[in-house]
C-alpha atoms as a PDB file:
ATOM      1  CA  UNK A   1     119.082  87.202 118.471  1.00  0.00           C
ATOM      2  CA  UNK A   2     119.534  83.809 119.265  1.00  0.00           C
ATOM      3  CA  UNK A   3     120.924  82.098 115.932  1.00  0.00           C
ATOM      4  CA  UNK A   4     120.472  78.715 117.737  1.00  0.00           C
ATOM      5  CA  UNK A   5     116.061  79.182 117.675  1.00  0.00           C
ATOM      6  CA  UNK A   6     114.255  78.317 115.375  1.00  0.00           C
ATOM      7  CA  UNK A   7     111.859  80.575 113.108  1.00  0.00           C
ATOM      8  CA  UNK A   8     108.832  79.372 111.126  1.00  0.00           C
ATOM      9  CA  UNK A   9     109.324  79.880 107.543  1.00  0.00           C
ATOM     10  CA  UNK A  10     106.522  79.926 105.063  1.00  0.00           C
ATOM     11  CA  UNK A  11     106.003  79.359 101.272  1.00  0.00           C
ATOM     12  CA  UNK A  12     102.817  81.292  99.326  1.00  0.00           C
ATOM     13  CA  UNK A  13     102.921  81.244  95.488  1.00  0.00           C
ATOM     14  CA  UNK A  14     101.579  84.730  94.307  1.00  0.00           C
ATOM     15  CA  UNK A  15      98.971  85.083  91.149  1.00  0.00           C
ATOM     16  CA  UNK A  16     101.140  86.601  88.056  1.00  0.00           C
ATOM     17  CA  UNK A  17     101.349  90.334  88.284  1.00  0.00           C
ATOM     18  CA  UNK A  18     100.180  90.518  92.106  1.00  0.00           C
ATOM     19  CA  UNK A  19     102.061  93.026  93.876  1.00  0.00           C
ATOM     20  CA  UNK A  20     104.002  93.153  97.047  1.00  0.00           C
ATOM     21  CA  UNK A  21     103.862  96.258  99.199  1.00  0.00           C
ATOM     22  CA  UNK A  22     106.466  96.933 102.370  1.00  0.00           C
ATOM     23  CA  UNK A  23     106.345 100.072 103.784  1.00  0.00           C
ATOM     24  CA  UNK A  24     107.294 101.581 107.293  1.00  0.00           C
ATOM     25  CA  UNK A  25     105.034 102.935 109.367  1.00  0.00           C
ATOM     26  CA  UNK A  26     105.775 106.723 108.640  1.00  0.00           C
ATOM     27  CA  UNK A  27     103.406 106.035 105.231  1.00  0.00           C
ATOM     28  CA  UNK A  28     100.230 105.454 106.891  1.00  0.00           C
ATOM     29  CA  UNK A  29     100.518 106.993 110.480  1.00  0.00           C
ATOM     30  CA  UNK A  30      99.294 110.384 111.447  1.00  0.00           C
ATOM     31  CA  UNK A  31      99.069 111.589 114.892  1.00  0.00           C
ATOM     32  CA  UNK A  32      95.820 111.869 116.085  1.00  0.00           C
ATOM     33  CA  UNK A  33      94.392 109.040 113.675  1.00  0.00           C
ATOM     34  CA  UNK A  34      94.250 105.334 114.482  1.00  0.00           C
ATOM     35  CA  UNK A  35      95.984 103.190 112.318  1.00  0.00           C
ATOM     36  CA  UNK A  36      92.880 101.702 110.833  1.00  0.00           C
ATOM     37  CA  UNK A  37      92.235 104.854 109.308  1.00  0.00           C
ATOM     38  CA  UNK A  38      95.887 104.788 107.673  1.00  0.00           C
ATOM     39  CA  UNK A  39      95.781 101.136 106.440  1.00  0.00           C
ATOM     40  CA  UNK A  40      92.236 101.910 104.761  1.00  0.00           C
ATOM     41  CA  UNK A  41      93.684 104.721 103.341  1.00  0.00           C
ATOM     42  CA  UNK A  42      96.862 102.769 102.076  1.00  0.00           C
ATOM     43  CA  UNK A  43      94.274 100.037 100.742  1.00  0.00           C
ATOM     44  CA  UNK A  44      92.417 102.864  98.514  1.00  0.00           C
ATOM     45  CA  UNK A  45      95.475 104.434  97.299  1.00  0.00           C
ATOM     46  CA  UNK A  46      96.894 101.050  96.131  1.00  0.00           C
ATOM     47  CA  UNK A  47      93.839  99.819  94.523  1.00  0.00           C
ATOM     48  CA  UNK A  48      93.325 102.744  92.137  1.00  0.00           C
ATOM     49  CA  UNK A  49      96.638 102.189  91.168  1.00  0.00           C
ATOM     50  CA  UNK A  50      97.153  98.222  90.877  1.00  0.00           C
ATOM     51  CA  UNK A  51      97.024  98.352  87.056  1.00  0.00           C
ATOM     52  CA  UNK A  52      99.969 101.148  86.733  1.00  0.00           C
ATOM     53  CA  UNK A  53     103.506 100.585  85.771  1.00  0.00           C
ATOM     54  CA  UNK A  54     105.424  99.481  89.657  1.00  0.00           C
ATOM     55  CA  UNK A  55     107.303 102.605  88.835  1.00  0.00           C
ATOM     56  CA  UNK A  56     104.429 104.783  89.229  1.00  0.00           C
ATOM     57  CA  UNK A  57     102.384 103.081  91.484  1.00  0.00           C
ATOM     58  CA  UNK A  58     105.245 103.982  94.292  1.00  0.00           C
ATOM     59  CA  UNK A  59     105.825 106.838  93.264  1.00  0.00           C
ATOM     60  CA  UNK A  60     102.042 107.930  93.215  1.00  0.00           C
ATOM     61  CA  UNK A  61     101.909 106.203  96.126  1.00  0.00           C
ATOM     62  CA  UNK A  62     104.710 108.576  98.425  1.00  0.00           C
ATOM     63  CA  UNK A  63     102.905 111.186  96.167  1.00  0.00           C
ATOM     64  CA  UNK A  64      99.271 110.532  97.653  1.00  0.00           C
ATOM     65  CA  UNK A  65     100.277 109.481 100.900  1.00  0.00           C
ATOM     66  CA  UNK A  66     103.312 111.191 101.797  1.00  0.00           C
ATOM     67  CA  UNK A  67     102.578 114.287 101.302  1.00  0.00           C
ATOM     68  CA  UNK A  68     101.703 115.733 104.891  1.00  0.00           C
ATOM     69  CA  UNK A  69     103.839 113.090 106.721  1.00  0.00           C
ATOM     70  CA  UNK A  70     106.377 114.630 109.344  1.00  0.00           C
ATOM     71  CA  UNK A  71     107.766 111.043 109.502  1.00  0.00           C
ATOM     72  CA  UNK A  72     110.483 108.982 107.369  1.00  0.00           C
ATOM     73  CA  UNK A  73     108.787 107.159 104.794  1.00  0.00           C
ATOM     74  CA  UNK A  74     110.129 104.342 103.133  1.00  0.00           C
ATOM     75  CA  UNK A  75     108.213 101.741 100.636  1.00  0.00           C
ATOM     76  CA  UNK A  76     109.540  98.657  98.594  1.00  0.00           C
ATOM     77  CA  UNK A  77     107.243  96.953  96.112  1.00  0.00           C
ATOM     78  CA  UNK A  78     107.603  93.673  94.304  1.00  0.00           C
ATOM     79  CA  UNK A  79     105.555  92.343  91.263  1.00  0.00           C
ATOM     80  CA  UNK A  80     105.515  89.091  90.139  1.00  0.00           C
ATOM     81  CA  UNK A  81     105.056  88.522  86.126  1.00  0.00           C
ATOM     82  CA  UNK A  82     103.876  85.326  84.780  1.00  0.00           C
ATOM     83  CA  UNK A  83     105.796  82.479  83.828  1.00  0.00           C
ATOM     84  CA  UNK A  84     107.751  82.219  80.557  1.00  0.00           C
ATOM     85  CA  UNK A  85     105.632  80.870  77.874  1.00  0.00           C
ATOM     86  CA  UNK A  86     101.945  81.714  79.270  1.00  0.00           C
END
């Protein structure tokens, strides 16, 4: 890496109690299936469980979707919680 060049940076306030999902690729890929088919999987999995504790929504998340994975799975989730006050 060339400390020297310059990277864009970027700045996008999230809506109180939106959550954050990064995740290698070992969550959502399966061989033989495109990736399309894992993301829309990831999608439906993370929907039905928006509302649950961040605790459980991972853990029902490796749960659901990591299940008949061969590959290393790893997953880091961030919610954001309203300002103090509102």
């Amino acid at each position: 890496m060339d400390a020297e060049h310059r990277r864009p940076t970027a700045i996008d306030e999230l809506p109180a109690h939106s959550t954050v999902l990064l995740f290698a690729n070992g969550l959502i890929e399966r061989r033989g299936e495109s990736l399309d088919h894992g993301l829309t999987r990831l999608r439906q999995h993370a929907a039905a469980l928006a509302r649950e504790p961040l605790d459980v929504f991972c853990d029902e998340l490796l749960r659901g979707l990591g299940a008949d994975s061969t590959d290393d799975i790893a997953l880091l989730a961030l919610r954001s919680t309203p300002p103090a006050g509102t």
